[in-house]
PDB file of N, CA and C in Angstrom:
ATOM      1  N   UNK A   1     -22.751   7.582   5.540  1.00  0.00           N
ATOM      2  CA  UNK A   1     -22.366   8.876   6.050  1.00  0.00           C
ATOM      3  C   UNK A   1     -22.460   9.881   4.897  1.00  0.00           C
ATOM      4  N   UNK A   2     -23.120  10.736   5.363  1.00  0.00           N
ATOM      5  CA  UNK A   2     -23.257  12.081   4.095  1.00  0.00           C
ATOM      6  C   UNK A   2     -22.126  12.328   4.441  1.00  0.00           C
ATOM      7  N   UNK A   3     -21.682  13.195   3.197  1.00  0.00           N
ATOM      8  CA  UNK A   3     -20.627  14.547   2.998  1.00  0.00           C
ATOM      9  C   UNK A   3     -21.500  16.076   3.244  1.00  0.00           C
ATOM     10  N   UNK A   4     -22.570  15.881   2.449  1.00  0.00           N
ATOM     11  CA  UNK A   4     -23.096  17.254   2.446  1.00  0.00           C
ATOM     12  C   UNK A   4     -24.724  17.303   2.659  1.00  0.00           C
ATOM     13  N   UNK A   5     -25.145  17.847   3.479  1.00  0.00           N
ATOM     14  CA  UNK A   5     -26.655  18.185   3.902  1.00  0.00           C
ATOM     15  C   UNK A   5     -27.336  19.245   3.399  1.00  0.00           C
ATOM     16  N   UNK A   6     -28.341  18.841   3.228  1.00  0.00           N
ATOM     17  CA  UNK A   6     -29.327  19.565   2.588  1.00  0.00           C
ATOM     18  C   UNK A   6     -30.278  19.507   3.681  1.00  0.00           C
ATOM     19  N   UNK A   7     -30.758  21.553   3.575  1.00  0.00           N
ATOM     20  CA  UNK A   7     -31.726  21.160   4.282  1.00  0.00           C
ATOM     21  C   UNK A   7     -33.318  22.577   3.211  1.00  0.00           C
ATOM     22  N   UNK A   8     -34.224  22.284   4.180  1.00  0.00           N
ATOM     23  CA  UNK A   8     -35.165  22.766   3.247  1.00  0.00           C
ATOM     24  C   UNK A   8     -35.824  23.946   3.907  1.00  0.00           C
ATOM     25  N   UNK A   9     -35.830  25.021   3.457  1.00  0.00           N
ATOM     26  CA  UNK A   9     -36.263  26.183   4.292  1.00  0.00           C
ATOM     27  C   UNK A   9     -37.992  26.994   3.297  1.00  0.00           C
ATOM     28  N   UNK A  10     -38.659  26.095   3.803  1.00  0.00           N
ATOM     29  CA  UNK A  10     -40.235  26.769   3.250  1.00  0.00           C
ATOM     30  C   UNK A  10     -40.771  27.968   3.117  1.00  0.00           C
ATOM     31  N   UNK A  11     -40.971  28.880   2.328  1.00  0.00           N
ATOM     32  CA  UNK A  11     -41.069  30.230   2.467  1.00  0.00           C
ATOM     33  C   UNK A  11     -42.911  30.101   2.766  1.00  0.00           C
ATOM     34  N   UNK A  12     -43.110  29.233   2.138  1.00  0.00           N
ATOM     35  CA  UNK A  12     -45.142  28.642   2.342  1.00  0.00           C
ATOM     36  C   UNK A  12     -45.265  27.456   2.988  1.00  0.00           C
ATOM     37  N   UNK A  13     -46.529  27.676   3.471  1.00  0.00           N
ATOM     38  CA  UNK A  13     -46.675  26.451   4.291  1.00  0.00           C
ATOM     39  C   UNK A  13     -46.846  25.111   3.281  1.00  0.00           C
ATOM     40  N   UNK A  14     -46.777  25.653   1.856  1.00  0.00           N
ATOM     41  CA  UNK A  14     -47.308  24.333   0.883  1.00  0.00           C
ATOM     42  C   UNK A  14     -45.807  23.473   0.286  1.00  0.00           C
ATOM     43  N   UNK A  15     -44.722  24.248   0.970  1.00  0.00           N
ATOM     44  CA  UNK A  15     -44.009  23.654   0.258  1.00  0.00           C
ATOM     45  C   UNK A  15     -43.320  23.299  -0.704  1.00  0.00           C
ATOM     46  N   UNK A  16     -43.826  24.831  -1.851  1.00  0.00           N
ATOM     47  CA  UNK A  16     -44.159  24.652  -2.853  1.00  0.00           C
ATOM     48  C   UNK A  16     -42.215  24.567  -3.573  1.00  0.00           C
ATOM     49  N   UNK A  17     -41.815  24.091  -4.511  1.00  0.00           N
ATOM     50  CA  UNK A  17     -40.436  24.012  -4.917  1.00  0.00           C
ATOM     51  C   UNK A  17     -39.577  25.322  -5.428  1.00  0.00           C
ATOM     52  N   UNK A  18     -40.583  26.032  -5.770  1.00  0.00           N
ATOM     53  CA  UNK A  18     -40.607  26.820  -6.652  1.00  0.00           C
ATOM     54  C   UNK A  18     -40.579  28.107  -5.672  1.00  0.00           C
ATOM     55  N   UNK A  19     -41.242  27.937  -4.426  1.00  0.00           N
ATOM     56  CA  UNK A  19     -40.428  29.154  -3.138  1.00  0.00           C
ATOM     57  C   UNK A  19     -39.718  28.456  -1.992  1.00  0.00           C
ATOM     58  N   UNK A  20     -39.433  27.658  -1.951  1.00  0.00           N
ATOM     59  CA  UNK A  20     -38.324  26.937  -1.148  1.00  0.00           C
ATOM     60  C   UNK A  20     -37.425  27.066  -1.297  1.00  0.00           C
ATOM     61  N   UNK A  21     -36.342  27.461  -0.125  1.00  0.00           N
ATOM     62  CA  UNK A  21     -34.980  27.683  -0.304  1.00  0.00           C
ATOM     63  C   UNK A  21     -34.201  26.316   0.147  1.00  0.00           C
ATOM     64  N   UNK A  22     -33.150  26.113  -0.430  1.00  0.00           N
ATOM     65  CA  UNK A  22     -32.365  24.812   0.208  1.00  0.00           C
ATOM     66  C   UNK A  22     -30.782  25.377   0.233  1.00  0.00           C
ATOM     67  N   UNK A  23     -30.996  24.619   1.522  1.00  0.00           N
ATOM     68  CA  UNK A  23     -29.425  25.233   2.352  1.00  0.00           C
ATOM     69  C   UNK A  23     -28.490  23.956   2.300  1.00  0.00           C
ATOM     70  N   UNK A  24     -27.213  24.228   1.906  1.00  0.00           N
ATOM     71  CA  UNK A  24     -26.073  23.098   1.856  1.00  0.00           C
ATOM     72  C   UNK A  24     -25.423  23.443   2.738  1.00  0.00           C
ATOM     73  N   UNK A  25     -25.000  22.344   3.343  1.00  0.00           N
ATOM     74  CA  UNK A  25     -24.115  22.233   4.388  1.00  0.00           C
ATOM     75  C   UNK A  25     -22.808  21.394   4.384  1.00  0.00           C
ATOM     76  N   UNK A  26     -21.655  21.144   5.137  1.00  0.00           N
ATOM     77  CA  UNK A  26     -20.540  20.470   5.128  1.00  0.00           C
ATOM     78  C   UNK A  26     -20.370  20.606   6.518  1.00  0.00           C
ATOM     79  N   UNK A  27     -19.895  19.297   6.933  1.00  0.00           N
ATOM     80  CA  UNK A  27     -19.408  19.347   8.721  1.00  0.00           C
ATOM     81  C   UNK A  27     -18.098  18.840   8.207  1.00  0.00           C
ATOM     82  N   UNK A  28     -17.000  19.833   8.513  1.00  0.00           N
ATOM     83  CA  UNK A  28     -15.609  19.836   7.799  1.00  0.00           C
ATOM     84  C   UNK A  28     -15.175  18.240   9.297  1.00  0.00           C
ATOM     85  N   UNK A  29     -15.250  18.474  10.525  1.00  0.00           N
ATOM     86  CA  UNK A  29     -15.528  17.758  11.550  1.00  0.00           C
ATOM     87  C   UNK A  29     -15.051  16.457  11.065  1.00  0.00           C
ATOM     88  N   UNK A  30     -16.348  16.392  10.326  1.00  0.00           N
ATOM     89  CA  UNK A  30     -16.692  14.970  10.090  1.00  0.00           C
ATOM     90  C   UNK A  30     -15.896  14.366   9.045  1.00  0.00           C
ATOM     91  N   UNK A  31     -15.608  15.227   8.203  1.00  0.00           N
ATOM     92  CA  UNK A  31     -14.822  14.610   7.076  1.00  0.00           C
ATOM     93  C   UNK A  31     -13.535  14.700   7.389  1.00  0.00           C
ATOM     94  N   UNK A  32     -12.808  15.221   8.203  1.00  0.00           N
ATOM     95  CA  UNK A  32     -11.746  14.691   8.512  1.00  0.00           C
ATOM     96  C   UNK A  32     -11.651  13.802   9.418  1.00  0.00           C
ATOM     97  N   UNK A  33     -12.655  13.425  10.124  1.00  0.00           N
ATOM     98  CA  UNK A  33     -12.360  12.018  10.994  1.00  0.00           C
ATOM     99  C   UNK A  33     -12.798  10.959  10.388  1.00  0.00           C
ATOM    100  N   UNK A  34     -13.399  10.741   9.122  1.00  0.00           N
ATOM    101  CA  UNK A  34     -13.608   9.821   8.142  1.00  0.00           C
ATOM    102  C   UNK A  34     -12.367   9.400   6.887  1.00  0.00           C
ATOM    103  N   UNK A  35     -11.645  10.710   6.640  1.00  0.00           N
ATOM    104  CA  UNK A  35     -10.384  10.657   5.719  1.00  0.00           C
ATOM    105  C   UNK A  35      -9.306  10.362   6.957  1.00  0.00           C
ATOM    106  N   UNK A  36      -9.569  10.472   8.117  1.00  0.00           N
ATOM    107  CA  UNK A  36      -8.388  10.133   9.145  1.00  0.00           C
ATOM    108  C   UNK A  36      -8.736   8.601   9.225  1.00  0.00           C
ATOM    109  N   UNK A  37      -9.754   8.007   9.653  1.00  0.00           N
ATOM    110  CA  UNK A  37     -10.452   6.631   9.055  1.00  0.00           C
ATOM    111  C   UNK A  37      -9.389   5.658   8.213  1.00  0.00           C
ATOM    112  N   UNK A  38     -10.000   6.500   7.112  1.00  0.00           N
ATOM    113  CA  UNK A  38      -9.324   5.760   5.700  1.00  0.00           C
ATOM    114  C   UNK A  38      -7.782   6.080   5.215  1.00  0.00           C
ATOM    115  N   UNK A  39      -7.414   6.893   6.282  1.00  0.00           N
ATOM    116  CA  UNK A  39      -5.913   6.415   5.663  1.00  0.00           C
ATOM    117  C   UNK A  39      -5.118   5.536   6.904  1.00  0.00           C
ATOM    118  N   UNK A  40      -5.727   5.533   8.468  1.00  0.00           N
ATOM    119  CA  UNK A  40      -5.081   4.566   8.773  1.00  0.00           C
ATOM    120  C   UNK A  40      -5.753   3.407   8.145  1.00  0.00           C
ATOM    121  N   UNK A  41      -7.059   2.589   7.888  1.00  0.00           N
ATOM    122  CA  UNK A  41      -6.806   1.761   7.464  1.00  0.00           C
ATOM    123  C   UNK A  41      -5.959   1.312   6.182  1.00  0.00           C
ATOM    124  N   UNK A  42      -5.718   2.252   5.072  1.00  0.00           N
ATOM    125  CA  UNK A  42      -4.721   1.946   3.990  1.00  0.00           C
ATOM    126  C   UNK A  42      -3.707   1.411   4.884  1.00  0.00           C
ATOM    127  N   UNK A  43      -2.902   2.513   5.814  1.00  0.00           N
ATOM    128  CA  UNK A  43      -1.801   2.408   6.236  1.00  0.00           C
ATOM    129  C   UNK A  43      -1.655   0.737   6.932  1.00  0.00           C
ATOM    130  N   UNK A  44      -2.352   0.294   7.498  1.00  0.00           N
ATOM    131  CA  UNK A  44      -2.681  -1.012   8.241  1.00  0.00           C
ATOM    132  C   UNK A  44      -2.975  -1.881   6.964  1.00  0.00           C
ATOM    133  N   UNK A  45      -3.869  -1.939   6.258  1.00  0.00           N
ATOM    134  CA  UNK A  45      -3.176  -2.739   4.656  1.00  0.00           C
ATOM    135  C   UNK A  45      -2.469  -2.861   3.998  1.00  0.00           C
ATOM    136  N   UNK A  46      -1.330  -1.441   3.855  1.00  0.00           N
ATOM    137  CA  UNK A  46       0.104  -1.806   3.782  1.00  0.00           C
ATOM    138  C   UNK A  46       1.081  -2.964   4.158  1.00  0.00           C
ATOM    139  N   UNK A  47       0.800  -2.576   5.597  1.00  0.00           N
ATOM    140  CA  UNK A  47       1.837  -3.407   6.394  1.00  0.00           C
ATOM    141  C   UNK A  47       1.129  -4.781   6.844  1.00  0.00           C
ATOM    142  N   UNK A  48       0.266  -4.689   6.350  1.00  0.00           N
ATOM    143  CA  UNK A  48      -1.006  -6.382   6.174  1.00  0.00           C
ATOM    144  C   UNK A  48       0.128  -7.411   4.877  1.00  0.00           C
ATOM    145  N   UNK A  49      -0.232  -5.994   3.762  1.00  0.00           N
ATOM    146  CA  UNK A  49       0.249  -7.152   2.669  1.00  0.00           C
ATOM    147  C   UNK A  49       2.197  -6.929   2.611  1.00  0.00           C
ATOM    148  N   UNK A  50       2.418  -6.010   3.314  1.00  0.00           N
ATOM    149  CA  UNK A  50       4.002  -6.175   3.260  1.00  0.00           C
ATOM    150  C   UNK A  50       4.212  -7.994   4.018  1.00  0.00           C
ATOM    151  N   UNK A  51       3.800  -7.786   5.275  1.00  0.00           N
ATOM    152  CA  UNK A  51       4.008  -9.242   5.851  1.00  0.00           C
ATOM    153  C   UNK A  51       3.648  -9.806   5.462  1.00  0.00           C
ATOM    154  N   UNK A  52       2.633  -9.983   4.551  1.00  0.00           N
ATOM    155  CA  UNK A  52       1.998 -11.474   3.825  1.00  0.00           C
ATOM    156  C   UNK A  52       3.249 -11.638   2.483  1.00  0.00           C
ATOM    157  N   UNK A  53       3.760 -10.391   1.947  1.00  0.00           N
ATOM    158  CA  UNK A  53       4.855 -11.230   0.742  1.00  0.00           C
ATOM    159  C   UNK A  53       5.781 -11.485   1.470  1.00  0.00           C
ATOM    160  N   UNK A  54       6.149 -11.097   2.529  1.00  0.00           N
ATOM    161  CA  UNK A  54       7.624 -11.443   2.982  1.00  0.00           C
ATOM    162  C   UNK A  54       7.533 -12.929   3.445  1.00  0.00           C
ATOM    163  N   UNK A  55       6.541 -13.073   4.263  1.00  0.00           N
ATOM    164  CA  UNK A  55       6.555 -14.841   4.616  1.00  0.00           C
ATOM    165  C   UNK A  55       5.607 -15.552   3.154  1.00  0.00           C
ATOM    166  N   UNK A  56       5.149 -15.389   2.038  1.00  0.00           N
ATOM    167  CA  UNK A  56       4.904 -15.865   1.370  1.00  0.00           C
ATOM    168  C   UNK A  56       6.245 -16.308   0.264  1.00  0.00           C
ATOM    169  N   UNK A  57       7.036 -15.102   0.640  1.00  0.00           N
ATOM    170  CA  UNK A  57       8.542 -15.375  -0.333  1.00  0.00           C
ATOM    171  C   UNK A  57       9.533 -15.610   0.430  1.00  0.00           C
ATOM    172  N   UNK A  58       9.508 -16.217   1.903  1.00  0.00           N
ATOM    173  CA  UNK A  58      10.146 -16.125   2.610  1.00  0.00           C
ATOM    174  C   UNK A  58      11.589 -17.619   2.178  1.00  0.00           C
ATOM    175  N   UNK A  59      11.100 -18.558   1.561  1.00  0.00           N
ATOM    176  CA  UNK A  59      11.813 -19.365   1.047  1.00  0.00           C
ATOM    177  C   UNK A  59      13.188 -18.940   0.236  1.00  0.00           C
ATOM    178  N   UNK A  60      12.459 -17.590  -1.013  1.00  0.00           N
ATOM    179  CA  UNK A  60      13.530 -17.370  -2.458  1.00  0.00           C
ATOM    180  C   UNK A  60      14.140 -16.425  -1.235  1.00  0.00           C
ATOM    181  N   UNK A  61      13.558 -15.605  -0.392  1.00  0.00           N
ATOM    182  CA  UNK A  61      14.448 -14.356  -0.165  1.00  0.00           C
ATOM    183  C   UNK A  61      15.674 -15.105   1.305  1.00  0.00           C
ATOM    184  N   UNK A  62      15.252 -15.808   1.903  1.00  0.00           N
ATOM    185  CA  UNK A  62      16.176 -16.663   2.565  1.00  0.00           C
ATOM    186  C   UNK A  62      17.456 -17.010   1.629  1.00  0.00           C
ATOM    187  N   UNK A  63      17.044 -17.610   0.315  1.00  0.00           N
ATOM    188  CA  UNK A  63      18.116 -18.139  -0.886  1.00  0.00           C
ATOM    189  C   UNK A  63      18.868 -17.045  -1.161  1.00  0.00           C
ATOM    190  N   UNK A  64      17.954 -15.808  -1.544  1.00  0.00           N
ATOM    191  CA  UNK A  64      18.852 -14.387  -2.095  1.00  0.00           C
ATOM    192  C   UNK A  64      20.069 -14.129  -0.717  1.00  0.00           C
ATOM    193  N   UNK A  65      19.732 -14.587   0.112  1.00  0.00           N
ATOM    194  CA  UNK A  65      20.575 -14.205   1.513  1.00  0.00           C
ATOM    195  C   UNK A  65      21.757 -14.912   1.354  1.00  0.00           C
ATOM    196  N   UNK A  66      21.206 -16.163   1.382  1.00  0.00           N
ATOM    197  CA  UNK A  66      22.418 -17.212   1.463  1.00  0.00           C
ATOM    198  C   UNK A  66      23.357 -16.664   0.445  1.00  0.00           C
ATOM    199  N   UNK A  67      22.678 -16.947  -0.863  1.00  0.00           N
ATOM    200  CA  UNK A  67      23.936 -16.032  -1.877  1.00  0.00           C
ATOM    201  C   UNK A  67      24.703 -15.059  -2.026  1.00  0.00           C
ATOM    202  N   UNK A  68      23.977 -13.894  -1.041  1.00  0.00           N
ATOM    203  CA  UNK A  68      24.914 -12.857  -1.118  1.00  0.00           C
ATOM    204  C   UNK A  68      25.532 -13.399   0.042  1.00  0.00           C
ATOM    205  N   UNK A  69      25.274 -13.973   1.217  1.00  0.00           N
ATOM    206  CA  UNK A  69      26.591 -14.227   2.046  1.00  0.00           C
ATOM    207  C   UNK A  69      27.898 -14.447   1.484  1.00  0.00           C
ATOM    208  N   UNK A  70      27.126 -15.935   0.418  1.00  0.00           N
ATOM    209  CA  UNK A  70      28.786 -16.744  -0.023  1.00  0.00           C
ATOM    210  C   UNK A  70      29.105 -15.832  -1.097  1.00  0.00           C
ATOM    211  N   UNK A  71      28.519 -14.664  -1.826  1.00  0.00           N
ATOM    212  CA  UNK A  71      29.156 -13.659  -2.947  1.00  0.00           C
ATOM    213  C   UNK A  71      30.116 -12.892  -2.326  1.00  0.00           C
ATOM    214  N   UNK A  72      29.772 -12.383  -1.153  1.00  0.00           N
ATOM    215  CA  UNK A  72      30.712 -11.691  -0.345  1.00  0.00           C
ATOM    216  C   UNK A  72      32.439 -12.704   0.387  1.00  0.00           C
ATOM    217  N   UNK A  73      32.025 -13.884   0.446  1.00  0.00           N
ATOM    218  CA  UNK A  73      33.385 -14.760   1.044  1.00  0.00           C
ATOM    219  C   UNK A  73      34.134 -14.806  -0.217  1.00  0.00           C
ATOM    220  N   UNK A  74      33.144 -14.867  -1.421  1.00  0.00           N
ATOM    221  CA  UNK A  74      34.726 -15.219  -2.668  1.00  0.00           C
ATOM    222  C   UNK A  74      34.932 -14.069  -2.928  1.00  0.00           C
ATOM    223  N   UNK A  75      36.302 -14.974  -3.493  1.00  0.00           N
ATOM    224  CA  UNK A  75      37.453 -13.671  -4.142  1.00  0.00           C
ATOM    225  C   UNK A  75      36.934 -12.947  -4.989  1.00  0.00           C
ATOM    226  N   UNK A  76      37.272 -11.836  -5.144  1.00  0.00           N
ATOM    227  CA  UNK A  76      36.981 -11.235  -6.527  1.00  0.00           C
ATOM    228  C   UNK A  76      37.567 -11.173  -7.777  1.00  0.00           C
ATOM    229  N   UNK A  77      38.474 -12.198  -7.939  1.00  0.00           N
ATOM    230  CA  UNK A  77      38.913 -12.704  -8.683  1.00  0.00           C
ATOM    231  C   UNK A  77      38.526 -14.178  -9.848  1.00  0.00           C
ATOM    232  N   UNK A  78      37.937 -14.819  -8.737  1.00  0.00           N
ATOM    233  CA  UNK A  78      37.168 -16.200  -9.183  1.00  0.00           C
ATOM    234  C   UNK A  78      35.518 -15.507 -10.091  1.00  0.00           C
ATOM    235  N   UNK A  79      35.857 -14.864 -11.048  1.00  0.00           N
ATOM    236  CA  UNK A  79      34.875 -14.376 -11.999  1.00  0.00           C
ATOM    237  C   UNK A  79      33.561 -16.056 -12.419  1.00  0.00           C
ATOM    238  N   UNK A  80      34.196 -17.037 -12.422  1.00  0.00           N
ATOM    239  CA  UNK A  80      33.066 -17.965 -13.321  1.00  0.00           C
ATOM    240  C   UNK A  80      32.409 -18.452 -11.950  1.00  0.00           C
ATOM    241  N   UNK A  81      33.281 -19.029 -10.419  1.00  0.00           N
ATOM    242  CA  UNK A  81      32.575 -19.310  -9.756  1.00  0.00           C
ATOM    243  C   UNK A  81      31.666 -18.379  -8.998  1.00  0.00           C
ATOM    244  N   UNK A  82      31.767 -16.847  -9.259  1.00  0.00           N
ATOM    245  CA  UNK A  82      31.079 -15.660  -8.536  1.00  0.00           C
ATOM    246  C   UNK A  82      29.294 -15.752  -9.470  1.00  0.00           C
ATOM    247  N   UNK A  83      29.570 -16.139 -11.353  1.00  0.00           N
ATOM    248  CA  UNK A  83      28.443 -16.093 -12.382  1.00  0.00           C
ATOM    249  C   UNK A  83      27.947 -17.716 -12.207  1.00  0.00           C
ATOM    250  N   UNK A  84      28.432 -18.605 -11.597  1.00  0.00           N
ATOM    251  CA  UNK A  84      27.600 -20.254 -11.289  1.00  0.00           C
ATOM    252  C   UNK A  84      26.568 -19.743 -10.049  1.00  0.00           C
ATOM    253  N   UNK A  85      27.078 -18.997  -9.704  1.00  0.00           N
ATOM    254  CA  UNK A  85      26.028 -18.657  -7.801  1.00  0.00           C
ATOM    255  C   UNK A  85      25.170 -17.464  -8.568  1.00  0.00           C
ATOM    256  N   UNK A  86      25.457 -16.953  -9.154  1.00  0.00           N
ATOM    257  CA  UNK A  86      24.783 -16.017  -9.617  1.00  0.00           C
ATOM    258  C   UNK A  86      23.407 -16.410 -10.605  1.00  0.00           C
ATOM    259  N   UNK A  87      24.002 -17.523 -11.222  1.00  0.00           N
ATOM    260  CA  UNK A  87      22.356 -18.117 -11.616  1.00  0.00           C
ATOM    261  C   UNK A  87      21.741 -19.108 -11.466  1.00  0.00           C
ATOM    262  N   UNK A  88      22.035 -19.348 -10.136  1.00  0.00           N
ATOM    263  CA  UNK A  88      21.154 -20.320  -9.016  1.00  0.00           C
ATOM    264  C   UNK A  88      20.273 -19.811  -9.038  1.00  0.00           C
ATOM    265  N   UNK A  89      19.810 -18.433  -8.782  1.00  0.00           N
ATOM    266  CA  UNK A  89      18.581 -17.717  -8.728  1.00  0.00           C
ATOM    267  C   UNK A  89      18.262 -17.077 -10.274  1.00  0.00           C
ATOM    268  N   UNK A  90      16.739 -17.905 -10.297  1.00  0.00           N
ATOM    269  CA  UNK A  90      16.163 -17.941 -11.671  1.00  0.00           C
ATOM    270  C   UNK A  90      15.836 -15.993 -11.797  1.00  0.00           C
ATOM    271  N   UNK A  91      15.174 -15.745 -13.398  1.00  0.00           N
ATOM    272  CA  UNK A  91      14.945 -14.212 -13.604  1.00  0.00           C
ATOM    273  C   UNK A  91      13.584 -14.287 -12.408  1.00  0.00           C
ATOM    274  N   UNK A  92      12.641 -15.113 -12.173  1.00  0.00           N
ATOM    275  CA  UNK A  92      11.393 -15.013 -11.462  1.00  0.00           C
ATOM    276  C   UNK A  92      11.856 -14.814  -9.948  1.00  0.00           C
ATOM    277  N   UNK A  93      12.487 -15.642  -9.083  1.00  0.00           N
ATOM    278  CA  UNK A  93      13.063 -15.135  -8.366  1.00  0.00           C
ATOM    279  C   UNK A  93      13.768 -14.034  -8.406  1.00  0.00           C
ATOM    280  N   UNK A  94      14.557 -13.907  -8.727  1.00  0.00           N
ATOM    281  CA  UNK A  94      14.742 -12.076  -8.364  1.00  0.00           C
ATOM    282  C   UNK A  94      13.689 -11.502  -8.825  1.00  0.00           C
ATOM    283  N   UNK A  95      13.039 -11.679  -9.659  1.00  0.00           N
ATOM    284  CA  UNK A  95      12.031 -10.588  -9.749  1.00  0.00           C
ATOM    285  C   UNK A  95      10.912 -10.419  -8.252  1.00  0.00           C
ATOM    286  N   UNK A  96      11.043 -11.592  -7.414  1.00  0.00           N
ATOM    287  CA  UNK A  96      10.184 -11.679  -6.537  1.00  0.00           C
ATOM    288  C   UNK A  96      10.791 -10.631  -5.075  1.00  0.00           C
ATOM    289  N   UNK A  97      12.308 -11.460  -5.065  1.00  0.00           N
ATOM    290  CA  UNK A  97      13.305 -10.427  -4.319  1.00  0.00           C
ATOM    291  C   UNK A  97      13.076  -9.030  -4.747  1.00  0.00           C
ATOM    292  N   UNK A  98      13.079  -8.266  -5.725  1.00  0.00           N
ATOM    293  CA  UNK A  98      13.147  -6.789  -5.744  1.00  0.00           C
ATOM    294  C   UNK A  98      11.570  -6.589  -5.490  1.00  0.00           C
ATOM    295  N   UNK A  99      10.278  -7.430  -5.842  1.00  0.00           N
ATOM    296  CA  UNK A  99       9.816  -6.457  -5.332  1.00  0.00           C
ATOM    297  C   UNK A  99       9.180  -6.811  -3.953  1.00  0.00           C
ATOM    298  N   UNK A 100      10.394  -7.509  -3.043  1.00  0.00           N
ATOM    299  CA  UNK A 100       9.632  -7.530  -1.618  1.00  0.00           C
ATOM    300  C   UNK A 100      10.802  -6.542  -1.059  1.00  0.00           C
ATOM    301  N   UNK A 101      11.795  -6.466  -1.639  1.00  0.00           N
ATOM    302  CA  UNK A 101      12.783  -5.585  -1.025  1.00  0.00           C
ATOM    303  C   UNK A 101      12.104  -3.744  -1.326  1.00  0.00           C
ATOM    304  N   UNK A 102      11.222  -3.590  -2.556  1.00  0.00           N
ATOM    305  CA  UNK A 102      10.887  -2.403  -2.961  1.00  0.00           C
ATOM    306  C   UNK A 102       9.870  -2.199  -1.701  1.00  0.00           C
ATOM    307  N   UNK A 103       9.098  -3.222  -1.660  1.00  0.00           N
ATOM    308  CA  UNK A 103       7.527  -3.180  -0.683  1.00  0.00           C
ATOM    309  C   UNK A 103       8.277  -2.621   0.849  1.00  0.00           C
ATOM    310  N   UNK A 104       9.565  -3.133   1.382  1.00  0.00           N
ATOM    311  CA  UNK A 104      10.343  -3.071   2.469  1.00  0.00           C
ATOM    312  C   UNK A 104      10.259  -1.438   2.477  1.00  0.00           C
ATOM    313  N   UNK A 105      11.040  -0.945   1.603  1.00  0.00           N
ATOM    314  CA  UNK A 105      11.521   0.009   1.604  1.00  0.00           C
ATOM    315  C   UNK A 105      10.611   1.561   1.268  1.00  0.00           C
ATOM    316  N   UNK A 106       9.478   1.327   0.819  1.00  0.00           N
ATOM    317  CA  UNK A 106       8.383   2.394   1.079  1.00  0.00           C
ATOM    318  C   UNK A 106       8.034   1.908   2.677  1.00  0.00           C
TER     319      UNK A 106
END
């Protein structure tokens, strides 16, 4: 698909380059139903690869769940058994949790 057309306006029948005029063109038309195109498909690759990390991490972020359930039942007082649950989940896991929770949230 062009963006921009050229066309060739002969002042001689020879053609010659040197008296030929050339006319540019843009079909505004067209380029917005081509940039309308390409951003739903981005938009549809978004939400392609949002669902592919969420069931690809669907294991750690199930775990991040469970933990904050039982973080929320204890006391807030029991400080060492609140930091034993707390590093059940390795630095890689959470790092995986924030960024499927970031991907969520755009």
């Amino acid at each position: 698909m062009f963006l921009v057309r050229q066309k060739e306006v002969p002042r001689t029948a020879d053609h010659a380059p040197q008296k030929t005029i050339y006319l540019f063109s843009v079909n505004l038309a067209t380029i917005a139903r081509m940039l309308l195109d390409k951003c739903y498909k981005a938009g549809a690759n978004l939400i392609h690869r949002r669902i592919h990390a969420s069931l690809a991490n669907k294991r750690t972020i199930d775990k991040q769940k469970r933990l904050e359930i039982i973080l929320t039942q204890i006391d807030a007082d029991d400080a060492e058994q609140r930091r034993e649950l707390e590093e059940q989940m390795t630095p890689a896991e959470r790092a995986i949790v924030t960024n499927c929770k970031q991907m969520q949230d755009v």
